[in-house]
Protein backbone atom coordinates (compact mmCIF):
# COMPACT_ATOMS: atom_id res chain seq x y z
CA UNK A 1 95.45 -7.68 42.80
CA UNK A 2 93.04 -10.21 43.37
CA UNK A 3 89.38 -9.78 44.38
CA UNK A 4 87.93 -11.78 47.16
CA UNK A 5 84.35 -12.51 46.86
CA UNK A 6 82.73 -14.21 49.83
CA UNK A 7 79.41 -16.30 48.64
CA UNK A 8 76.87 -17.74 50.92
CA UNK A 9 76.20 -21.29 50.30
CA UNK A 10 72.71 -21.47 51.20
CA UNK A 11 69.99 -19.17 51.84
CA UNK A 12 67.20 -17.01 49.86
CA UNK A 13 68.00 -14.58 46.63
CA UNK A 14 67.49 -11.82 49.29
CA UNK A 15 70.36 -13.02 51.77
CA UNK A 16 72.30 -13.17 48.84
CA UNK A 17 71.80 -9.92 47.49
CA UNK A 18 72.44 -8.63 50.78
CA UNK A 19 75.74 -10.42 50.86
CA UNK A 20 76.93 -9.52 47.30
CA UNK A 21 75.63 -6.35 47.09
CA UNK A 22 78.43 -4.84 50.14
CA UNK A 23 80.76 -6.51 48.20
CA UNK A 24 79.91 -5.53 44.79
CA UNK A 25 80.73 -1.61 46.56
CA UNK A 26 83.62 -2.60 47.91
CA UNK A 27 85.03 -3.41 44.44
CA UNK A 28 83.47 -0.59 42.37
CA UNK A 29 85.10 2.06 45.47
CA UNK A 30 88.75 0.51 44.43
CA UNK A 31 88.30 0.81 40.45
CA UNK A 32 87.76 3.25 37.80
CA UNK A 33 86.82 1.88 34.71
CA UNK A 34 83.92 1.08 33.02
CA UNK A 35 84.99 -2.46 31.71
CA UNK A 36 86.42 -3.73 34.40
CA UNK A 37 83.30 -3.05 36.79
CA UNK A 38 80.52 -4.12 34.40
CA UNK A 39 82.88 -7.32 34.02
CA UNK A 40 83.40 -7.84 37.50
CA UNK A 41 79.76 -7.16 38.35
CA UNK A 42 78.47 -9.73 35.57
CA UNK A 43 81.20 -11.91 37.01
CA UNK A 44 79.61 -11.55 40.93
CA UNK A 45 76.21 -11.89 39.57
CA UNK A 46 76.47 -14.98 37.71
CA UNK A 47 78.65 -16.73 40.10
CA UNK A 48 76.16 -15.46 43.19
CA UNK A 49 73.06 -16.60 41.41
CA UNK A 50 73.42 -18.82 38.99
CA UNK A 51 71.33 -17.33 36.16
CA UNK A 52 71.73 -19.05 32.57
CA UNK A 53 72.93 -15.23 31.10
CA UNK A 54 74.29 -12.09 32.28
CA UNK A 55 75.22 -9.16 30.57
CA UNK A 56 75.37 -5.33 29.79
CA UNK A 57 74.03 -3.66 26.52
CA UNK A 58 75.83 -0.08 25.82
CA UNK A 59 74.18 2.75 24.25
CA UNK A 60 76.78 3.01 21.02
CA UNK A 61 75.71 3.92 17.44
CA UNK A 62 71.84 4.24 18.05
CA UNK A 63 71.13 1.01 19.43
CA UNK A 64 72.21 -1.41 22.28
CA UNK A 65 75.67 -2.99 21.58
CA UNK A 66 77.05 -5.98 23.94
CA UNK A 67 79.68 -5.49 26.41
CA UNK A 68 80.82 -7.25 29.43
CA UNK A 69 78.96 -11.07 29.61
CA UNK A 70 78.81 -14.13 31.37
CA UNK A 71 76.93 -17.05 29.49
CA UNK A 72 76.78 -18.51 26.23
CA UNK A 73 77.05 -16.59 23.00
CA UNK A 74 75.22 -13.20 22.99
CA UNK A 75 73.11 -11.27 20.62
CA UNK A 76 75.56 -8.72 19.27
CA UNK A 77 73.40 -5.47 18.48
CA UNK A 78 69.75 -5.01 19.43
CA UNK A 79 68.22 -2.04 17.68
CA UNK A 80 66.27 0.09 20.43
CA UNK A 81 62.45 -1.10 19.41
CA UNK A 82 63.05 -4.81 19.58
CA UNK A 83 62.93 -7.42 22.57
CA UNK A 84 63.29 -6.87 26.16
CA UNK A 85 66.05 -5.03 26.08
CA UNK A 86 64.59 -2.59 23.69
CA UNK A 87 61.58 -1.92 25.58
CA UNK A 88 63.21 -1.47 28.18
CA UNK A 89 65.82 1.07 26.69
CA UNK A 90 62.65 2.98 24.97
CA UNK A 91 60.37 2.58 28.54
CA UNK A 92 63.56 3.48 30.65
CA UNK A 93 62.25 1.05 33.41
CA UNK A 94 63.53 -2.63 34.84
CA UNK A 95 61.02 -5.01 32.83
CA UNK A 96 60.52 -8.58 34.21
CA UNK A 97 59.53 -11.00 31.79
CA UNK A 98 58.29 -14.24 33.73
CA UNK A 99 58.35 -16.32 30.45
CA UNK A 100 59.89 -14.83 27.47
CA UNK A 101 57.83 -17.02 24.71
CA UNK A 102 55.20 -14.61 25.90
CA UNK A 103 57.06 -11.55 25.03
CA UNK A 104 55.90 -9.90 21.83
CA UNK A 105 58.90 -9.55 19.94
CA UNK A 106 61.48 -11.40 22.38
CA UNK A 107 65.12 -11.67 20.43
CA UNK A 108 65.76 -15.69 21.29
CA UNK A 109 69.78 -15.34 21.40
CA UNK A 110 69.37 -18.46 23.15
CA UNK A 111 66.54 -20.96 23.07
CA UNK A 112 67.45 -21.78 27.16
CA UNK A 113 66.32 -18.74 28.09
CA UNK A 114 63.23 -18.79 29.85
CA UNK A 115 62.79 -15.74 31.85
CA UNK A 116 64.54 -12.04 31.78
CA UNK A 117 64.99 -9.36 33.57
CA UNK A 118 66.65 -6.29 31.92
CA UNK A 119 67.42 -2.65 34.16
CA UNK A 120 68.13 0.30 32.54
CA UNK A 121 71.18 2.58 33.78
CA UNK A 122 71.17 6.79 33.75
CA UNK A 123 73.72 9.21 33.18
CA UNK A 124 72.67 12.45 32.15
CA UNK A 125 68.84 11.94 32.69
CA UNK A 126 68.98 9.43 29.66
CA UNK A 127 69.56 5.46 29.54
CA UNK A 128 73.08 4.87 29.06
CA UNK A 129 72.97 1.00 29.12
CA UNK A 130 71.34 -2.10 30.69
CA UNK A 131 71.32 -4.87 32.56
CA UNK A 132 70.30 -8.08 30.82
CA UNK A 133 70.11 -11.20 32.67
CA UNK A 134 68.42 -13.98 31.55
CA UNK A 135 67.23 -17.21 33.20
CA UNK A 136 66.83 -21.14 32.13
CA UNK A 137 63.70 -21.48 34.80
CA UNK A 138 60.08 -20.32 33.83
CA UNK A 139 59.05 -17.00 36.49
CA UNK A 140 62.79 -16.80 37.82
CA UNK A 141 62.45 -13.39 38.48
CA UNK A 142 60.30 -11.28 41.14
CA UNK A 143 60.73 -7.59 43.01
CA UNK A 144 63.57 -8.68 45.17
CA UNK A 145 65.66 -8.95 42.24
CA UNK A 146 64.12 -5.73 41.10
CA UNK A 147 65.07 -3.62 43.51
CA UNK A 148 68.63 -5.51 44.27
CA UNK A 149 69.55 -5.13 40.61
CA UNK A 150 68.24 -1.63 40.72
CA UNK A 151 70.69 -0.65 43.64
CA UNK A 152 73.77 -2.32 41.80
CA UNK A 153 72.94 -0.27 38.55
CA UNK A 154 72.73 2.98 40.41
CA UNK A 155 75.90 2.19 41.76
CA UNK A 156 77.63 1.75 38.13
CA UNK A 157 75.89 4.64 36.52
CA UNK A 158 78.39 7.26 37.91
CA UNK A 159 81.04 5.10 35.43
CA UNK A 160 78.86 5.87 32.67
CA UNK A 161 78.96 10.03 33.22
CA UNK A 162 83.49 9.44 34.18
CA UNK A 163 83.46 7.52 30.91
């Protein structure tokens, strides 16, 4: 079956989000499995938006391992104390990293990146995963993609715990 995904062809990040995000539940009510809704959210995200990177990092092993992408190449493994996806793994909260030269410690799995945003998902009271997207723009990010990312996450986490 194919999915049908309706994008607006102008407006603000927030009248996107608001037309994605119905969407992005109407998909994840019609499927069951983990891959196939982290894929098909990366997939939304990246075509929606247009960011330079987005991904998920799984909880596998005792650190972050890749899994669904859009983008270039990807780091494979990030160990759970390093870059933004580590502190945000170890902080359990969405970090938003206006310019990621700045970042202490920021992995460079790409030298276009220029800004990140990375949300954690739950299951079980403990981070599961998260949500890496990264940017080519300087200060790409702000609290409306915050708190639209945020909803999307919460609405994969329940994935995580049939997984």
């Amino acid at each position: 079956m194919a999915e049908t995904l309706i994008l607006p062809t102008s407006g603000t990040r927030t009248e996107i989000y608001q037309t994605i995000i119905p969407q992005i539940k109407a998909i994840l009510s019609a499927e069951t499995d983990l891959i196939a809704n982290l894929a098909n959210v990366t997939a939304i995200i990246k075509e929606a938006l247009g960011f330079f990177w987005v991904g998920f990092y799984v909880v596998k092993d005792n650190q972050l391992v890749l899994a669904p992408f859009q983008g270039t190449l990807a780091c494979t493994r990030i160990p759970f104390h390093k870059g933004v996806c580590g502190a945000c793994y170890t902080q359990e909260k969405t970090i938003i990293v206006p310019d990621v030269e700045k970042f202490e410690g920021h992995i460079a799995c790409s030298s276009a990146s220029k800004s990140e945003i990375v949300v954690p998902l739950f299951a079980g009271g403990k981070v599961v995963a998260v949500f890496d997207i990264d940017s080519d723009k300087l200060e790409d990010f702000s609290e409306i993609d915050k708190i639209a990312l945020e909803q999307i996450t919460q609405m994969l986490e329940k994935f995580f715990i049939m997984a």
